[in-house]
C-alpha atoms as a PDB file:
ATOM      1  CA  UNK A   1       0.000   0.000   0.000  1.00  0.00           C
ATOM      2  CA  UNK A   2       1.297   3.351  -1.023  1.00  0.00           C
ATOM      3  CA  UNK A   3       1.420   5.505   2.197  1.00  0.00           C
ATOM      4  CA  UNK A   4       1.145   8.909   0.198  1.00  0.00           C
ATOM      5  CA  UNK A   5      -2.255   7.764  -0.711  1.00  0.00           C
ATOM      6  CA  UNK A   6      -3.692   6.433   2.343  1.00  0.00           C
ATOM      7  CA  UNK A   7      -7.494   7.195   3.088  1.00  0.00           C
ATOM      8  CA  UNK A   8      -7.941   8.807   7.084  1.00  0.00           C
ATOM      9  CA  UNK A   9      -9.454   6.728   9.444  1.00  0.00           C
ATOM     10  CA  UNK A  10     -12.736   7.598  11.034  1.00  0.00           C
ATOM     11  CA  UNK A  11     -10.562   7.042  14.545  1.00  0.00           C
ATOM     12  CA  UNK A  12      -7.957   9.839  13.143  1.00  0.00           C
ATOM     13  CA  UNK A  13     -11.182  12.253  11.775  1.00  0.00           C
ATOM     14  CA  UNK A  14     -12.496  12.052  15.165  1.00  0.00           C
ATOM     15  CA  UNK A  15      -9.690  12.884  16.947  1.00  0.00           C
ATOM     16  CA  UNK A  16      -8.995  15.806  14.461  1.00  0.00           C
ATOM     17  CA  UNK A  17     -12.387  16.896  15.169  1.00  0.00           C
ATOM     18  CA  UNK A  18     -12.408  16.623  19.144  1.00  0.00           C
ATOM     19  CA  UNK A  19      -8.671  18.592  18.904  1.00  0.00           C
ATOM     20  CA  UNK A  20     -10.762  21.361  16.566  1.00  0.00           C
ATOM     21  CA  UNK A  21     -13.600  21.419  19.426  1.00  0.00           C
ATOM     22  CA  UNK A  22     -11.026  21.529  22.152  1.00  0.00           C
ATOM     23  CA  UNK A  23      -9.526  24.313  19.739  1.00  0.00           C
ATOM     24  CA  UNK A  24     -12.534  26.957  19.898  1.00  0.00           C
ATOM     25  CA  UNK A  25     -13.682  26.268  23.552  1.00  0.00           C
ATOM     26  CA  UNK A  26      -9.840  27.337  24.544  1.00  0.00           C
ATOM     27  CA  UNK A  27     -10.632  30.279  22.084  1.00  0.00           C
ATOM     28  CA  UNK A  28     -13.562  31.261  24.041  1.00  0.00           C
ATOM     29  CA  UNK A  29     -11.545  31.100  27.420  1.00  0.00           C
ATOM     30  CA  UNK A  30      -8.800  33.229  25.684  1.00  0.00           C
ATOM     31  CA  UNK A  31     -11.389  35.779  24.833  1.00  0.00           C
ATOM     32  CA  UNK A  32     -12.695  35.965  28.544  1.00  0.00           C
ATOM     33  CA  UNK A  33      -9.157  36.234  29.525  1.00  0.00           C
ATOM     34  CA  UNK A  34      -8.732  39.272  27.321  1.00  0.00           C
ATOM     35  CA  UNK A  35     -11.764  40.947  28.031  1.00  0.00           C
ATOM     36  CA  UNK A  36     -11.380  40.271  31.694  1.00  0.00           C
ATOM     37  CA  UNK A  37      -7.885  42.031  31.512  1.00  0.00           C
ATOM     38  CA  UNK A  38      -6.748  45.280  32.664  1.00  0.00           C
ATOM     39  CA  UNK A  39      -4.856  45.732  29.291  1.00  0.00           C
ATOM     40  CA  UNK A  40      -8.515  45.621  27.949  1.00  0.00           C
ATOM     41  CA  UNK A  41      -9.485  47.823  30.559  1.00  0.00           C
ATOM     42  CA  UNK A  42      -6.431  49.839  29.728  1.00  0.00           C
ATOM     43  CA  UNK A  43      -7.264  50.194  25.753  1.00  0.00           C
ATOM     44  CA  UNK A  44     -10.669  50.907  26.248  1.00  0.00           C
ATOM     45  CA  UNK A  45     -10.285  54.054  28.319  1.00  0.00           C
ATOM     46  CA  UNK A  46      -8.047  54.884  25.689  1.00  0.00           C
ATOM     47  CA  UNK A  47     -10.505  54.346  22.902  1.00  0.00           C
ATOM     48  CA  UNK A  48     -13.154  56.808  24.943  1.00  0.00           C
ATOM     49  CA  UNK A  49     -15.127  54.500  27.401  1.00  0.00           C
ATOM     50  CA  UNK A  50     -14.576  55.715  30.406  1.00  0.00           C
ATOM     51  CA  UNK A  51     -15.388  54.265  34.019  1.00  0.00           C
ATOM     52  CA  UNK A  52     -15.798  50.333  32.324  1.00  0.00           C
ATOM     53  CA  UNK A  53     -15.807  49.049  35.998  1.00  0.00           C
ATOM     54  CA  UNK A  54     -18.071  50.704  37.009  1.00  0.00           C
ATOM     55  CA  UNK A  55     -20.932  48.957  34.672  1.00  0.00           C
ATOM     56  CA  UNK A  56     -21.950  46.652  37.140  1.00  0.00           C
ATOM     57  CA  UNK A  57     -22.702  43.551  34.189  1.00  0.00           C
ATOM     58  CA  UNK A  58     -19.028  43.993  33.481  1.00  0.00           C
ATOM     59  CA  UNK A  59     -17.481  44.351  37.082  1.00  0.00           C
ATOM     60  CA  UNK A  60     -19.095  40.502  37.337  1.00  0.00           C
ATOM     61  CA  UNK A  61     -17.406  39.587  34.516  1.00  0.00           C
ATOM     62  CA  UNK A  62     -14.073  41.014  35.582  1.00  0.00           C
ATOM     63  CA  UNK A  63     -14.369  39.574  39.123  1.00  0.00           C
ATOM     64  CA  UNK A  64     -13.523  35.707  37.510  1.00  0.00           C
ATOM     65  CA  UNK A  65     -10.230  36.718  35.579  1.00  0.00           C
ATOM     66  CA  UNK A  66      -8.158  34.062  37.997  1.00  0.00           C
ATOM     67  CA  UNK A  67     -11.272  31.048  37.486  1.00  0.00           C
ATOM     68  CA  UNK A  68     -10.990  32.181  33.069  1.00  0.00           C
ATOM     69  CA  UNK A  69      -6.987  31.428  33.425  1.00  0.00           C
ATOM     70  CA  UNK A  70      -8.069  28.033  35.105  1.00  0.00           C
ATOM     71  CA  UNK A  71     -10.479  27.002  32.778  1.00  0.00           C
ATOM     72  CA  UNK A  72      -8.159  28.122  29.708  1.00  0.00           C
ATOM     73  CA  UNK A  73      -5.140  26.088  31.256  1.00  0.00           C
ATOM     74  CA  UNK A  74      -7.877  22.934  31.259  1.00  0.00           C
ATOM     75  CA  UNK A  75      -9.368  23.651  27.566  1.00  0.00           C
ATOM     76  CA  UNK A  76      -5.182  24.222  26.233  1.00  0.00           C
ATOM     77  CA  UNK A  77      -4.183  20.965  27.618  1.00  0.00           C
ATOM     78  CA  UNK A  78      -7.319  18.745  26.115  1.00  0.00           C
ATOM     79  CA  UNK A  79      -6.694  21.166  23.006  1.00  0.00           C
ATOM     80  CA  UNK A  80      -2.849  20.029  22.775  1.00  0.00           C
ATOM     81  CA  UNK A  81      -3.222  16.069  24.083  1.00  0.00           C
ATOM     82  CA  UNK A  82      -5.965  15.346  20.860  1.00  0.00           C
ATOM     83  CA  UNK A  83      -4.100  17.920  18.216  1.00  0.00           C
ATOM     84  CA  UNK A  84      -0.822  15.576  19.220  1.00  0.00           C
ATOM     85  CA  UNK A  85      -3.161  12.702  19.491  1.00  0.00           C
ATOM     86  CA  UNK A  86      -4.578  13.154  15.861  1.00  0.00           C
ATOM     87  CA  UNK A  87      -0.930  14.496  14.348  1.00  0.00           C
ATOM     88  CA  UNK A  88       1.216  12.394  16.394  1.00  0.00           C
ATOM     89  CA  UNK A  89       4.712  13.413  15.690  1.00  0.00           C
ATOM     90  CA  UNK A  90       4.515  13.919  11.501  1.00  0.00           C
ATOM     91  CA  UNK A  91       6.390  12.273   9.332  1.00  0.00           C
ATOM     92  CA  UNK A  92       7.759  12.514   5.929  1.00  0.00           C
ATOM     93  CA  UNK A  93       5.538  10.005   4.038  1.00  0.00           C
ATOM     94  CA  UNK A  94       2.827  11.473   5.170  1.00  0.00           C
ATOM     95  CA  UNK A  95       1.014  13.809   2.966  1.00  0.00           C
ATOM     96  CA  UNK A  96      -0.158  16.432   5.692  1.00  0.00           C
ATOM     97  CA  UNK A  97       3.257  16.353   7.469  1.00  0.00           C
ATOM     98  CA  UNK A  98       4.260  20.026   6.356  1.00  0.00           C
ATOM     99  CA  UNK A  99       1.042  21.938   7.646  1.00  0.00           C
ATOM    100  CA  UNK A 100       0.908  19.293  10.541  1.00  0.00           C
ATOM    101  CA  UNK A 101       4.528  21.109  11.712  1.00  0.00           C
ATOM    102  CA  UNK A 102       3.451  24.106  10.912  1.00  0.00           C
ATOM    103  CA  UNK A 103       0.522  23.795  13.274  1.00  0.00           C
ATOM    104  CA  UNK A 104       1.949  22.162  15.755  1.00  0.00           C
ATOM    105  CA  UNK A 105       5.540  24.507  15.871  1.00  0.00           C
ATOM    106  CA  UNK A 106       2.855  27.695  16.322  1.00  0.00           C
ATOM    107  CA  UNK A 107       0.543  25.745  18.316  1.00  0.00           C
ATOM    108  CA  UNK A 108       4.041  25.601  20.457  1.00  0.00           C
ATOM    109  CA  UNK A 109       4.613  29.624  20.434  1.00  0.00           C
ATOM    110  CA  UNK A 110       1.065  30.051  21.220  1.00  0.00           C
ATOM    111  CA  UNK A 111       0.931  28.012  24.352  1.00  0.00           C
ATOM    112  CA  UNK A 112       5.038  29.509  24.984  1.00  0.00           C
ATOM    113  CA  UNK A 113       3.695  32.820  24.529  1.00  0.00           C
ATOM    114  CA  UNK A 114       0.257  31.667  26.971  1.00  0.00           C
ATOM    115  CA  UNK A 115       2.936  30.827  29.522  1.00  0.00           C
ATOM    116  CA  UNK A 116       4.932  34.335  29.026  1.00  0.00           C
ATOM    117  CA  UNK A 117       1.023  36.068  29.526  1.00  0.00           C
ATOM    118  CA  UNK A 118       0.313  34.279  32.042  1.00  0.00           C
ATOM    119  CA  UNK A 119       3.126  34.819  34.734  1.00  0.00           C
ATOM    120  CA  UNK A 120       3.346  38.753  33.401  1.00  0.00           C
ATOM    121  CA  UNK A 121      -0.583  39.139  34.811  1.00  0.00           C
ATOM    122  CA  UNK A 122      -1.495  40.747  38.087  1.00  0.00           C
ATOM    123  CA  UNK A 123      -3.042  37.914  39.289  1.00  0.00           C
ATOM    124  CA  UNK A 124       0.081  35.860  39.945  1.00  0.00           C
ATOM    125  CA  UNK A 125       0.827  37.773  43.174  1.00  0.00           C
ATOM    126  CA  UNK A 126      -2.450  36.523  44.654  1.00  0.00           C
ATOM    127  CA  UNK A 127      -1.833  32.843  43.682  1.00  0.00           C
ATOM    128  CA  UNK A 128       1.850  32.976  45.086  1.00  0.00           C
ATOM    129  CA  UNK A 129       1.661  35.397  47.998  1.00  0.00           C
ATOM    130  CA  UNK A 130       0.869  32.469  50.789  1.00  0.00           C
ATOM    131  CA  UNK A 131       3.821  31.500  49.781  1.00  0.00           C
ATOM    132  CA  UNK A 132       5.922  34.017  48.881  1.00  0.00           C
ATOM    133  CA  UNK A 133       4.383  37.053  50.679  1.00  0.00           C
ATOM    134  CA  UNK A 134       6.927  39.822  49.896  1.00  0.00           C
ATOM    135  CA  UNK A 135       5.736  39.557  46.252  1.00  0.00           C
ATOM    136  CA  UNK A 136       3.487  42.183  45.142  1.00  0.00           C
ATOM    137  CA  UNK A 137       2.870  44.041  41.872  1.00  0.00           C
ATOM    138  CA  UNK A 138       5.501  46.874  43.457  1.00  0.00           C
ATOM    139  CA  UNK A 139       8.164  44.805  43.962  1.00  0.00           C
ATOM    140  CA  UNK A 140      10.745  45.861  41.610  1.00  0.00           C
ATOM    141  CA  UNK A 141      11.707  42.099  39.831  1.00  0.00           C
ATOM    142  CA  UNK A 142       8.385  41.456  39.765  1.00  0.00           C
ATOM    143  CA  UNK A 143       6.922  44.847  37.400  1.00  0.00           C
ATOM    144  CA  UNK A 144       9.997  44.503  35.223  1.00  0.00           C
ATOM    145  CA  UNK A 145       7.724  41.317  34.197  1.00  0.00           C
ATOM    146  CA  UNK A 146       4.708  42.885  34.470  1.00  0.00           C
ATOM    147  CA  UNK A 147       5.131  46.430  32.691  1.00  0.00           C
ATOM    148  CA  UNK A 148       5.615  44.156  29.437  1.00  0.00           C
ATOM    149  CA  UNK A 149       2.124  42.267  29.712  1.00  0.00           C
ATOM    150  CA  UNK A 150       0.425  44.199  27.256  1.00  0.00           C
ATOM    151  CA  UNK A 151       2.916  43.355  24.444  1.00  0.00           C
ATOM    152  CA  UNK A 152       2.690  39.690  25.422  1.00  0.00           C
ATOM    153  CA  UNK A 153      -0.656  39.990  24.504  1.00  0.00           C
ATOM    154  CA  UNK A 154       0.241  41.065  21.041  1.00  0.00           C
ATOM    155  CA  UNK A 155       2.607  37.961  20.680  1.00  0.00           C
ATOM    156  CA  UNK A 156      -0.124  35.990  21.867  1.00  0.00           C
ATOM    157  CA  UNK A 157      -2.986  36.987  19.433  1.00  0.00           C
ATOM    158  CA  UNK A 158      -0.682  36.937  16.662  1.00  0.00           C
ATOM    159  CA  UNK A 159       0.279  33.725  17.301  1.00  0.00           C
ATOM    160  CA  UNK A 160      -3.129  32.459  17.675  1.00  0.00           C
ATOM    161  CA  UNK A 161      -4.199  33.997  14.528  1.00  0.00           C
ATOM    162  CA  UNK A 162      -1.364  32.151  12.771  1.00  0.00           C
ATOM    163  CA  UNK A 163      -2.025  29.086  14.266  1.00  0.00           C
ATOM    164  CA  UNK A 164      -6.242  29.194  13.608  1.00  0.00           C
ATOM    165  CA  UNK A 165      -5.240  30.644  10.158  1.00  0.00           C
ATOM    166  CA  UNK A 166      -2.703  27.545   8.977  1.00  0.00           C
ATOM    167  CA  UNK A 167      -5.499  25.085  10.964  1.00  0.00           C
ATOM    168  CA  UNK A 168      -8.270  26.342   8.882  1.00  0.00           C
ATOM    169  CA  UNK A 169      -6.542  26.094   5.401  1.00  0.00           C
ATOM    170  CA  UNK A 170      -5.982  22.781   6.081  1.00  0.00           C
ATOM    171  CA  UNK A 171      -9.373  21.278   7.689  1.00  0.00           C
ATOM    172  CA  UNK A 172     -11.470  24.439   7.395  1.00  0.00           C
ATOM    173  CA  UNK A 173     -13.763  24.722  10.050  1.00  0.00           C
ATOM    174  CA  UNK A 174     -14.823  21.123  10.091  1.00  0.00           C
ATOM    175  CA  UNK A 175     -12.883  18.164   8.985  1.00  0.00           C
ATOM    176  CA  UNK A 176     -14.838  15.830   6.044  1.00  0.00           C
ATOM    177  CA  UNK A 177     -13.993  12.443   5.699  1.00  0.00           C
ATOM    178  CA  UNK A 178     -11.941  11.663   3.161  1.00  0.00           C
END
């Protein structure tokens, strides 16, 4: 049998498709973070809208940054064990390899770049402060990571885009069987 012409399996499909579901729920999550965010907050007073926290519908919102971060950190983990699940690691008699290494090196700076976000926001000081308790967003080696967060948000979202741009030239939004 000629391996450059091999038909998917339904098992393969299916995994491509749970990985793509997986995919958009951590999308959602990411969103909440962002909107949840003080950089959000930050841009929108600069855009005009003034006093955002003070809408009570969106103070609510705000409130659950922390429990968004959790959930994301779930929804990227299922998201990455079924993309590697369906992918595996590619190889080169398989058709798809290129675009499977393309997705999976910018899934890679996404989820790098996640990490960067992640231990730039405020809320880190709160998780690690029973701990550590002379870490606060003043403390000097601490803002020198922090006064950056907004640009790690750019990396982020452009390597998102990337990655959900390359994913949906090669499946679209939902894979067909072959």
């Amino acid at each position: 049998m000629n391996v450059f012409y091999q038909v998917a399996s339904p098992t393969s499909i299916y995994s491509e498709r749970i990985a793509i579901i997986f995919g958009f729920i951590t999308l959602v999550f990411a969103l909440a973070i962002f909107f949840s965010c003080r950089t959000f907050v930050s841009l929108m007073t600069k855009l005009g809208v003034k006093n955002l926290l003070q809408w009570k519908p969106y103070k609510k919102f705000y409130q659950y940054h922390l429990y968004y971060w959790w959930l994301f950190g779930i929804a990227v983990l299922a998201h990455v064990i079924m993309g590697t699940i369906h992918t595996g690691l590619p190889k080169s008699g398989d058709p798809d390899a290129g675009i499977h290494w393309s997705i999976l090196i910018l899934g890679a700076v996404s989820l790098v770049s996640g990490i960067i976000l992640f231990f730039s926001c405020r809320i880190i000081p709160r998780l690690i402060s029973p701990t550590l308790p002379n870490i606060n967003t003043e403390n000097k080696t601490y803002f020198s990571i922090f006064k950056y967060h907004s640009y790690y948000w750019i990396l982020f979202v452009l390597s998102v885009a990337v990655h959900f741009i390359i994913t949906f030239i090669h499946t679209g939004v939902w894979p067909s069987f072959h």
